[in-house]
C-alpha atoms as a PDB file:
ATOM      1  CA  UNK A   1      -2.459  27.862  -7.551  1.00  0.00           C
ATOM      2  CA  UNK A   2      -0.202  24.929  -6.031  1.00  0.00           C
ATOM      3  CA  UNK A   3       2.511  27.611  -5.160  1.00  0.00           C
ATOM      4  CA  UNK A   4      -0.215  29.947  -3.159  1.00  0.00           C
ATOM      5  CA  UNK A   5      -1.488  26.731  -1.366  1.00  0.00           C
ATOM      6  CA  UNK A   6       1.769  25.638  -0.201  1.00  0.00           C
ATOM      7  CA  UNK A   7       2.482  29.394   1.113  1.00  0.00           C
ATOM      8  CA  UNK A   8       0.249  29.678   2.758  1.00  0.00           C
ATOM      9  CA  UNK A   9      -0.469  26.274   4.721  1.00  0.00           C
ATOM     10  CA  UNK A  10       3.335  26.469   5.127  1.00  0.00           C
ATOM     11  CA  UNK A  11       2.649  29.518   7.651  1.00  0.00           C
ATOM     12  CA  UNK A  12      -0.744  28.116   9.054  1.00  0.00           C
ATOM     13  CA  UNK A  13      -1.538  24.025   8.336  1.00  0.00           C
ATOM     14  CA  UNK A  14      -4.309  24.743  10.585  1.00  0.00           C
ATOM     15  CA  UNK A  15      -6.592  26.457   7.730  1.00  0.00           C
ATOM     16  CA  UNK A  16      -9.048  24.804   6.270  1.00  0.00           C
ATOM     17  CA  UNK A  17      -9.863  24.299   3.132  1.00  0.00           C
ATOM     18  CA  UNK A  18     -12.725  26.431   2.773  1.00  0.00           C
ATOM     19  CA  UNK A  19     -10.578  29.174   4.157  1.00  0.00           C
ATOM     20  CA  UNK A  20      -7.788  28.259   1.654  1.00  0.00           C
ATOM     21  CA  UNK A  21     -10.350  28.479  -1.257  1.00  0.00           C
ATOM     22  CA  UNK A  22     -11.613  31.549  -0.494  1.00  0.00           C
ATOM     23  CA  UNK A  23      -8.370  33.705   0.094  1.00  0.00           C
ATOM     24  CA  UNK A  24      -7.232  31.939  -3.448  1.00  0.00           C
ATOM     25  CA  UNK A  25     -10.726  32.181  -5.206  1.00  0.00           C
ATOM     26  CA  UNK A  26     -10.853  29.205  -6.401  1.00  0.00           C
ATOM     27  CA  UNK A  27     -13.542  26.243  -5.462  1.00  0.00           C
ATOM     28  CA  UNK A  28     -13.779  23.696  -2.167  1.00  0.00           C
ATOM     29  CA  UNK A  29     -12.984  20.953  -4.856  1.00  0.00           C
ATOM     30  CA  UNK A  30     -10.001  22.186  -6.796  1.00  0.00           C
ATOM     31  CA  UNK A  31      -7.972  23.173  -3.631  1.00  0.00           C
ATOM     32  CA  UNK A  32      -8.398  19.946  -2.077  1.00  0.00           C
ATOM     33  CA  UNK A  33      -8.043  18.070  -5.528  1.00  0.00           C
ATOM     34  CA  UNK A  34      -4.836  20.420  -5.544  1.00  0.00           C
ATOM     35  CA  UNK A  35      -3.383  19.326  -1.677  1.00  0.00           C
ATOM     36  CA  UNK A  36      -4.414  15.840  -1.974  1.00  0.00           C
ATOM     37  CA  UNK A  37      -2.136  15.740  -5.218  1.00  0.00           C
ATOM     38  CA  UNK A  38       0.539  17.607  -3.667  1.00  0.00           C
ATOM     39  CA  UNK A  39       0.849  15.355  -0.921  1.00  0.00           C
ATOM     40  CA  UNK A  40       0.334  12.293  -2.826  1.00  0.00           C
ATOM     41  CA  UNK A  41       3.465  13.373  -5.375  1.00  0.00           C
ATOM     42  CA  UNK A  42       5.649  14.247  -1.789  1.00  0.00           C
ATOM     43  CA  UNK A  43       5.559  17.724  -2.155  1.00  0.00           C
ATOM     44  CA  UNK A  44       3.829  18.065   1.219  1.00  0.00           C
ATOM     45  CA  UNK A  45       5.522  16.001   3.272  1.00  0.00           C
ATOM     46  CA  UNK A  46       3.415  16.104   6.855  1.00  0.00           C
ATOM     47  CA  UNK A  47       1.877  18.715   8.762  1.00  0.00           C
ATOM     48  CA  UNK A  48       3.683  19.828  12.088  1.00  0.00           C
ATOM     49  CA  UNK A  49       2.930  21.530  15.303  1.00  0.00           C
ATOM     50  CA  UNK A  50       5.523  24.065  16.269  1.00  0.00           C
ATOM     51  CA  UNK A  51       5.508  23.977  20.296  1.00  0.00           C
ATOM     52  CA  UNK A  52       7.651  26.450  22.552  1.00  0.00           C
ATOM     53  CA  UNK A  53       8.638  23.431  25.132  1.00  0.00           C
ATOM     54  CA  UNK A  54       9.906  26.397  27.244  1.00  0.00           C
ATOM     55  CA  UNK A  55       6.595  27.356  28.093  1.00  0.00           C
ATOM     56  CA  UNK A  56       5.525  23.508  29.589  1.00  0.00           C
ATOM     57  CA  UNK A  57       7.068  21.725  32.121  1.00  0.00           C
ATOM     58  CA  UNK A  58       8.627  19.220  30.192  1.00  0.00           C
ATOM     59  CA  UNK A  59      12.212  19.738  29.712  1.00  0.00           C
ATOM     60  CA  UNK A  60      14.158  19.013  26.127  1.00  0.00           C
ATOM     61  CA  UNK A  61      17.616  19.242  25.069  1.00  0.00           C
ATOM     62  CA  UNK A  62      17.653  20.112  21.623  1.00  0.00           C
ATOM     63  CA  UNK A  63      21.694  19.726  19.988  1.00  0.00           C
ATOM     64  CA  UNK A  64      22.590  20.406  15.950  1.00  0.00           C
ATOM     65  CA  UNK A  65      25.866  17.974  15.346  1.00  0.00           C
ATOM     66  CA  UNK A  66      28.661  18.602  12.981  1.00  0.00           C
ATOM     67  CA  UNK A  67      29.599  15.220  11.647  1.00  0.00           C
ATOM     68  CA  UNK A  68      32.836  14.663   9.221  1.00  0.00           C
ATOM     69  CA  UNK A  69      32.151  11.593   6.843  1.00  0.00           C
ATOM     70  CA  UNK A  70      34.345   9.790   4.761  1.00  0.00           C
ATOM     71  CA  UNK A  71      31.979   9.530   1.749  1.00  0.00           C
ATOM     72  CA  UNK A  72      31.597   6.398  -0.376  1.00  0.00           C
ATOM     73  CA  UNK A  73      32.803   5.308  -3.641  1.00  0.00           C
ATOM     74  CA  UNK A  74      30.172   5.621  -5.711  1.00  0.00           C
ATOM     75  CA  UNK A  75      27.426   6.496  -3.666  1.00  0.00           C
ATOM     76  CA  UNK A  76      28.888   9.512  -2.023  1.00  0.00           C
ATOM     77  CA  UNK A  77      27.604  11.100   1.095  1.00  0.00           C
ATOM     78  CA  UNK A  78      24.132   9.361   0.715  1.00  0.00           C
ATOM     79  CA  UNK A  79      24.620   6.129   2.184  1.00  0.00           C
ATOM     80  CA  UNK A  80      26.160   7.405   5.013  1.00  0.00           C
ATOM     81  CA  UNK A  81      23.141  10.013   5.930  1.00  0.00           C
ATOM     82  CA  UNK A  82      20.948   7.734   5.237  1.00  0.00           C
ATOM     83  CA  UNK A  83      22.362   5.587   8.278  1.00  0.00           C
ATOM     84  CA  UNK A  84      22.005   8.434  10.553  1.00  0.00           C
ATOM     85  CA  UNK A  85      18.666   9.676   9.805  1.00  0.00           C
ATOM     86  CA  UNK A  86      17.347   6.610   9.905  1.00  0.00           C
ATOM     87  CA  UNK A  87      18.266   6.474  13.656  1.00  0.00           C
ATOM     88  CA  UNK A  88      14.993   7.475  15.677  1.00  0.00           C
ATOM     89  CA  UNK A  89      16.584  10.083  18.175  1.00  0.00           C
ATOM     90  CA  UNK A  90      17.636  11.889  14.696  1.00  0.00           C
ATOM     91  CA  UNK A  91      14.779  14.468  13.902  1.00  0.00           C
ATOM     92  CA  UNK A  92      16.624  16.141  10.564  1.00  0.00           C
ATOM     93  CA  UNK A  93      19.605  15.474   8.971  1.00  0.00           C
ATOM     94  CA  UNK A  94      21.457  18.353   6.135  1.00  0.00           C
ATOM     95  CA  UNK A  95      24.757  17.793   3.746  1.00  0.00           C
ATOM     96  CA  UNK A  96      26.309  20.639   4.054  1.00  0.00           C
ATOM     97  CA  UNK A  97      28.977  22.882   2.686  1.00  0.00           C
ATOM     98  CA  UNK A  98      31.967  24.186   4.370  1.00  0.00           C
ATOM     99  CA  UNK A  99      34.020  22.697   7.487  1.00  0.00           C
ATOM    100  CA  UNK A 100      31.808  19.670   8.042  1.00  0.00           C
ATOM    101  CA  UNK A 101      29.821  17.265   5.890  1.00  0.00           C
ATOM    102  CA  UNK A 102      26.472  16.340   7.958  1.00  0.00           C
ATOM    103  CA  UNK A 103      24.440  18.585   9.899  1.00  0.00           C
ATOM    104  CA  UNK A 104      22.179  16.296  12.662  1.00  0.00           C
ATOM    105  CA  UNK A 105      19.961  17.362  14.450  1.00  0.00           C
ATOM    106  CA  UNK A 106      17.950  15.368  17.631  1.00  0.00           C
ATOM    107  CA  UNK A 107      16.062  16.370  20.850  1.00  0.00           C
ATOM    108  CA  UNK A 108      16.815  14.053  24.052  1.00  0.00           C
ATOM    109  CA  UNK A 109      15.193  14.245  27.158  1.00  0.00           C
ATOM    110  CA  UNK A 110      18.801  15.921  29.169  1.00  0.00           C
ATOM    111  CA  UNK A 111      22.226  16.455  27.900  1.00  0.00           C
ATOM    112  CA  UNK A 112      23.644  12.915  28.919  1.00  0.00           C
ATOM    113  CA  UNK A 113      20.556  11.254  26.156  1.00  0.00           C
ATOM    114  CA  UNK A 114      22.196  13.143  23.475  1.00  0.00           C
ATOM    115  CA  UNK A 115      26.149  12.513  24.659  1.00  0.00           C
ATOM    116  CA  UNK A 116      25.338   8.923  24.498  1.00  0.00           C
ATOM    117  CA  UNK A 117      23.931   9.039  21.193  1.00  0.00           C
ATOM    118  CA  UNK A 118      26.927  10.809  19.550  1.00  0.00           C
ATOM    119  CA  UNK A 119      29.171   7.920  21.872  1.00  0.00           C
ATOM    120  CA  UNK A 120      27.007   5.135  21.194  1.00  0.00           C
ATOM    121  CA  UNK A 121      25.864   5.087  17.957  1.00  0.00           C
ATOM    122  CA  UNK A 122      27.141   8.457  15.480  1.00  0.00           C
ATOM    123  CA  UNK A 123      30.479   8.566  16.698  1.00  0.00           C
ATOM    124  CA  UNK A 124      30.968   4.484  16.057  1.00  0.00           C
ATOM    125  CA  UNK A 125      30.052   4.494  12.306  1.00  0.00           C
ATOM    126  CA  UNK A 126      33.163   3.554  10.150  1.00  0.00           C
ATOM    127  CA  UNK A 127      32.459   6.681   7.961  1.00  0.00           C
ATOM    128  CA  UNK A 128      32.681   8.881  10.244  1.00  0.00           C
ATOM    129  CA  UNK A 129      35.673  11.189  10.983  1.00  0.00           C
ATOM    130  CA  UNK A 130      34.975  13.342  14.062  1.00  0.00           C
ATOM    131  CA  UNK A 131      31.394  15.041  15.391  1.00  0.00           C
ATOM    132  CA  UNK A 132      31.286  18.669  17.187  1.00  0.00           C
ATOM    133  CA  UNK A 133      28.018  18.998  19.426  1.00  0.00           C
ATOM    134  CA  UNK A 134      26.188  21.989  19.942  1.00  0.00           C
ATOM    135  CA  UNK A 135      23.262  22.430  22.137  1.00  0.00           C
ATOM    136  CA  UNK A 136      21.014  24.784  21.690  1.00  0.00           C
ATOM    137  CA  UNK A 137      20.689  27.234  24.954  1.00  0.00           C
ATOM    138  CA  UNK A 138      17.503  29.185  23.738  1.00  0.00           C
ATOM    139  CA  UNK A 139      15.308  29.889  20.717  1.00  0.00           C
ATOM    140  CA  UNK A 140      14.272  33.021  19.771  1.00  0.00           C
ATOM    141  CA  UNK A 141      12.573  32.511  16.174  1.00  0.00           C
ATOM    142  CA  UNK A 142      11.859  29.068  14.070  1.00  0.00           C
ATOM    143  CA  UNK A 143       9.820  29.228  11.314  1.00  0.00           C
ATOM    144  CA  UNK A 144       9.436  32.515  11.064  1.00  0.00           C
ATOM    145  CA  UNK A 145       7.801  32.601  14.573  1.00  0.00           C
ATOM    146  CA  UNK A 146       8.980  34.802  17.466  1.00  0.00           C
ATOM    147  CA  UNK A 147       9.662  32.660  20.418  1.00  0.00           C
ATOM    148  CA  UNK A 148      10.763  35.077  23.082  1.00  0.00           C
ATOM    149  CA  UNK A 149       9.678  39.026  23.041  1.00  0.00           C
ATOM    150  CA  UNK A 150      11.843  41.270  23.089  1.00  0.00           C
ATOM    151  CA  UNK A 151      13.773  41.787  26.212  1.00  0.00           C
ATOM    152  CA  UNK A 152      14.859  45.170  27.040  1.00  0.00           C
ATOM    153  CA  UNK A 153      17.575  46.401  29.443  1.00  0.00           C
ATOM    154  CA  UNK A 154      16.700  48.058  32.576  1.00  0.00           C
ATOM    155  CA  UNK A 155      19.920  48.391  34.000  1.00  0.00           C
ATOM    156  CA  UNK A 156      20.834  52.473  33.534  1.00  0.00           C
ATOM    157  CA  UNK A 157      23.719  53.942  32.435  1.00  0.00           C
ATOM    158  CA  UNK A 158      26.520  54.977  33.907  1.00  0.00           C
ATOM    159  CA  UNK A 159      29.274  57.109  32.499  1.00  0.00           C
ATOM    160  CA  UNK A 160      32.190  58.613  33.481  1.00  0.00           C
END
């Protein structure tokens, strides 16, 4: 039952529990026995809002950052991640395979927030070897939901 609940509240956080225990068939009391244990053992984690900031007027800058570490003796790559995410502008923070070690990623209010970050504070750490910073121009799908609709091309063709 635990794997059902966390599908579905994964896609909608918003249902309640009656709702849950009905599409499960199962009672009121054993689903929310079910979540509060769940969330109590850190298997859910938080609930979240997933808001298109395109669609307000508030503008966000939202950059994923390559970071090269020099991992520690002994405790590896942890120690080092742990100093980043534990910065507040840092929202998520990945190891990763391949070309670089650390994935970061952070929303800042323009461009020049998140350039001083990597100056200020990422870029300074002893640990670490270089950063790459990539902004991201425009989403089209997080979380499995559709951000923009599809766009189609008016322009007409021309041949030869």
């Amino acid at each position: 039952m635990k794997e059902k609940i966390l599908a579905i509240i994964e896609k909608n956080s918003k249902i309640d529990v009656h709702e849950l225990a009905v599409l499960l068939g199962e009672s009121e009391i054993a689903v929310a026995n079910a979540i509060s244990e769940m969330e109590r053992d850190r298997i859910i984690c938080g609930y979240h809002t997933m808001i298109n900031w395109e669609n307000t007027s508030e503008e966000k800058v939202v950059a994923l950052i390559e970071v090269k570490v020099t991992p520690q003796r002994g405790k590896g790559f942890d120690k080092i991640a742990e100093r980043i995410y534990n910065y507040s502008e840092v929202d998520a923070c990945f190891l990763m395979s391949g070309a670089y070690d650390l994935m970061v990623m952070l929303e800042g209010k323009n461009m020049r927030q998140v350039a001083q970050f990597v100056s200020d504070k990422l870029s300074t750490l002893d640990e670490v070897i270089s950063t790459a910073t990539h902004f991201v121009l425009r989403k089209y799908k997080e979380h499995g939901q559709i951000f923009a609709a599809e766009t189609r091309d008016e322009r007409m063709m021309v041949t030869p």
